[in-house]
N, C-alpha and C. Protein backbone atom coordinates (compact mmCIF):
# COMPACT_ATOMS: atom_id res chain seq x y z
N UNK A 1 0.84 -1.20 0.00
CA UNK A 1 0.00 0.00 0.00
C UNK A 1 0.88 1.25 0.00
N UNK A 2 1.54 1.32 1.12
CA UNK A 2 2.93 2.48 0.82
C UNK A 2 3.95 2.72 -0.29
N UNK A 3 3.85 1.45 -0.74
CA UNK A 3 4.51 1.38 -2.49
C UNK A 3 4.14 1.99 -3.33
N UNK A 4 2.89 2.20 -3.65
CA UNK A 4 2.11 2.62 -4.57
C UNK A 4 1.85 3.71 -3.98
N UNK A 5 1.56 4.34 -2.84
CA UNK A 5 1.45 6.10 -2.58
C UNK A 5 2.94 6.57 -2.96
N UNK A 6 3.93 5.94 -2.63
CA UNK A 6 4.98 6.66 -2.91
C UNK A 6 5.84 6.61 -4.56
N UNK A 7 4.96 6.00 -5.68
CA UNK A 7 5.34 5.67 -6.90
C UNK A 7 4.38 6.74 -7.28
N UNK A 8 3.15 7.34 -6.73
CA UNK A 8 2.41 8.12 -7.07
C UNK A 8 3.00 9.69 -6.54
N UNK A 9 3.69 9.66 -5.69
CA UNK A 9 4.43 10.97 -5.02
C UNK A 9 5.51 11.30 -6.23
N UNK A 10 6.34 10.05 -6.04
CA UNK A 10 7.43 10.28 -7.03
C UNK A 10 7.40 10.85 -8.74
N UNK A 11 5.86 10.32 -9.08
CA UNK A 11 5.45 10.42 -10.24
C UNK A 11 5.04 11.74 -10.13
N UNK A 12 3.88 12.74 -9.10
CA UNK A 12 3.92 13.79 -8.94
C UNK A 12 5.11 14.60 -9.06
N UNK A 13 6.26 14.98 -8.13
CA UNK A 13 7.20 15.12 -8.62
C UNK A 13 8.20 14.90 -9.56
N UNK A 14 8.35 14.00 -10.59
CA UNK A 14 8.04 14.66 -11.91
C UNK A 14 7.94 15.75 -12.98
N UNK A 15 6.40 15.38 -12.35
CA UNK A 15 5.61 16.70 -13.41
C UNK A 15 6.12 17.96 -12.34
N UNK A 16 5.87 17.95 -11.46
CA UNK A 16 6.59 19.43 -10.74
C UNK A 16 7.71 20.03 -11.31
N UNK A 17 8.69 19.26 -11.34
CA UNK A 17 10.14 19.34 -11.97
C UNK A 17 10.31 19.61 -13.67
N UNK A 18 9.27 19.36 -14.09
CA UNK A 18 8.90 19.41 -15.69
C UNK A 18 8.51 21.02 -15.52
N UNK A 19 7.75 21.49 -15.01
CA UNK A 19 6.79 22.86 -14.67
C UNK A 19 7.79 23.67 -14.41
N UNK A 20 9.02 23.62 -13.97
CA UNK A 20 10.22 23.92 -13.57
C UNK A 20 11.09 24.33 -14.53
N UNK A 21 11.26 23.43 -15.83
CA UNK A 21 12.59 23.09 -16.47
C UNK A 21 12.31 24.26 -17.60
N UNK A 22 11.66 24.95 -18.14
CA UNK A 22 11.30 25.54 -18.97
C UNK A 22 12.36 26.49 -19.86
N UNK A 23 13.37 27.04 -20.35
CA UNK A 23 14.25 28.07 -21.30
C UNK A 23 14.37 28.14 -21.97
N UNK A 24 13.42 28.54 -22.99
CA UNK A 24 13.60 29.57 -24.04
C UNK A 24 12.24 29.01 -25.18
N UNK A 25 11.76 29.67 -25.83
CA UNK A 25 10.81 28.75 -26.64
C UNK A 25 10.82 27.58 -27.08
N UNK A 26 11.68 26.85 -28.20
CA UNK A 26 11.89 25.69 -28.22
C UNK A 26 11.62 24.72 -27.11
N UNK A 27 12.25 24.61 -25.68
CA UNK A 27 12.26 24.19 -25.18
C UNK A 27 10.83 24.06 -24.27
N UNK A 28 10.33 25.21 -24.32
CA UNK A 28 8.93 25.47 -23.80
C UNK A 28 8.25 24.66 -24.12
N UNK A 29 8.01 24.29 -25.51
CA UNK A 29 6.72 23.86 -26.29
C UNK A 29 7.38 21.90 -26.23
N UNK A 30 8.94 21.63 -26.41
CA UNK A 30 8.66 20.86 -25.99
C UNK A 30 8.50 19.69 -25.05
N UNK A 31 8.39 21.27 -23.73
CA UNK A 31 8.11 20.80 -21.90
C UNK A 31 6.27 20.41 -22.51
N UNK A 32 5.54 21.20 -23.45
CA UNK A 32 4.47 21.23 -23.40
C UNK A 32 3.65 20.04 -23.56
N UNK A 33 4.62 19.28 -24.79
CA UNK A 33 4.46 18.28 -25.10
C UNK A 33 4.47 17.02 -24.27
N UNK A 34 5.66 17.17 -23.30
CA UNK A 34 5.95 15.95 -22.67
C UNK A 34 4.98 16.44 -20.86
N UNK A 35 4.98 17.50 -20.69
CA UNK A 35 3.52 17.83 -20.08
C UNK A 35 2.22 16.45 -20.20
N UNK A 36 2.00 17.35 -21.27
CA UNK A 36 0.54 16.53 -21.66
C UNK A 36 0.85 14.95 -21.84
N UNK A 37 1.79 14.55 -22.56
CA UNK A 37 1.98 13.12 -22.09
C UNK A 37 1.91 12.68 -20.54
N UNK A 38 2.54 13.25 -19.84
CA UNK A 38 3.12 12.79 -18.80
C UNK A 38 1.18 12.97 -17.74
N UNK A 39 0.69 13.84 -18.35
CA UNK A 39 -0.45 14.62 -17.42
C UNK A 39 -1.73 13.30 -17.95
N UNK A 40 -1.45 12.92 -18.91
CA UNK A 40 -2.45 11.68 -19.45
C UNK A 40 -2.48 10.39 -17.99
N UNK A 41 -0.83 10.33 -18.26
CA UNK A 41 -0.10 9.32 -17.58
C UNK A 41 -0.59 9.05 -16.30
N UNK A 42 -0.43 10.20 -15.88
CA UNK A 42 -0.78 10.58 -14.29
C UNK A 42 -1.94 10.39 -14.11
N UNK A 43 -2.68 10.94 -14.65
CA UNK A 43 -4.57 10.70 -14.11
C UNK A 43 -4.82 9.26 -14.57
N UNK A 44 -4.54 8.96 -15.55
CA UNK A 44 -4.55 7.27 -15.72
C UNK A 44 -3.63 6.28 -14.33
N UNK A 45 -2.70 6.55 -14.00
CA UNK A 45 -2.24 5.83 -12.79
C UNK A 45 -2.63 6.05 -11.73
N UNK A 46 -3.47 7.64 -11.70
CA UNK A 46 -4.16 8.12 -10.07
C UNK A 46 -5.51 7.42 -10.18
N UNK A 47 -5.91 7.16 -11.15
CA UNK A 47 -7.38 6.69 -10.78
C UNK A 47 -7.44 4.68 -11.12
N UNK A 48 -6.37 4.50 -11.43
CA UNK A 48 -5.95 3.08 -11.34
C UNK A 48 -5.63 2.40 -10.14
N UNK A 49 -4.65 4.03 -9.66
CA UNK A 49 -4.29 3.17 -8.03
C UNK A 49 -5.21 3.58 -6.83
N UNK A 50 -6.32 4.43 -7.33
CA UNK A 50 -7.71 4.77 -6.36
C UNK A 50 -8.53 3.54 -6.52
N UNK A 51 -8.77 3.30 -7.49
CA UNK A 51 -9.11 1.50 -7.93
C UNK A 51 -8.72 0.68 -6.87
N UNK A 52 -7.67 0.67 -7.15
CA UNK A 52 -6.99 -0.57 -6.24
C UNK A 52 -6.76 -0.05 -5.00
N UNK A 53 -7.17 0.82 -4.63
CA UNK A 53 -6.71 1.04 -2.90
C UNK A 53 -8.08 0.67 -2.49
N UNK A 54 -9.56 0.90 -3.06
CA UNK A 54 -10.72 0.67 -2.95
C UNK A 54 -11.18 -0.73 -3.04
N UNK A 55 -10.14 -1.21 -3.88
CA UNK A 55 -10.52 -3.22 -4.03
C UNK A 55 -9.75 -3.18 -2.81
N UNK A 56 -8.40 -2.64 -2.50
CA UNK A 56 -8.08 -3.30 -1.19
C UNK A 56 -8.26 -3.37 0.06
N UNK A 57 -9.17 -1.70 0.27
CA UNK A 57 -9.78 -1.97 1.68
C UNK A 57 -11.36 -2.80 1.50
N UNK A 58 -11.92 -2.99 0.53
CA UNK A 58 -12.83 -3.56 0.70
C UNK A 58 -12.76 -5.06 1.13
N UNK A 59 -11.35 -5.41 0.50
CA UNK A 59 -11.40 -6.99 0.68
C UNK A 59 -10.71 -6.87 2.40
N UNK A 60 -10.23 -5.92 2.64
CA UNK A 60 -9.34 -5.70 4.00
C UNK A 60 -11.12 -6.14 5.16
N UNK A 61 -12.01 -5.18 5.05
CA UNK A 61 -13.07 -5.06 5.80
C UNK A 61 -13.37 -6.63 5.45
């Protein structure tokens, strides 16, 4: 269970560090890009591992 909050932290930070890296146009557009990849990524693994934290306390109860 702590595995997976902290693969989800780590993955947050990340994208923080992406939001960060930004100089000069070129490079802007393609933070923008790997943004939106990465921002797909994320809500697909946050609501995968809300999934599974929900199968796991249910089977826990």
């Amino acid at each position: 269970m702590d595995d997976t909050i902290d693969a989800q932290q780590r993955q947050q930070r990340n994208v923080d560090n992406m939001d960060q890296t930004s100089d000069g146009l070129e490079s802007a557009a393609n933070e923008d890009i790997l943004k939106a990849s990465k921002v797909s990524s994320t809500s697909w693994w946050s609501s995968w591992v809300q999934k599974s934290t929900d199968t796991f306390e249910s089977i826990k109860k």
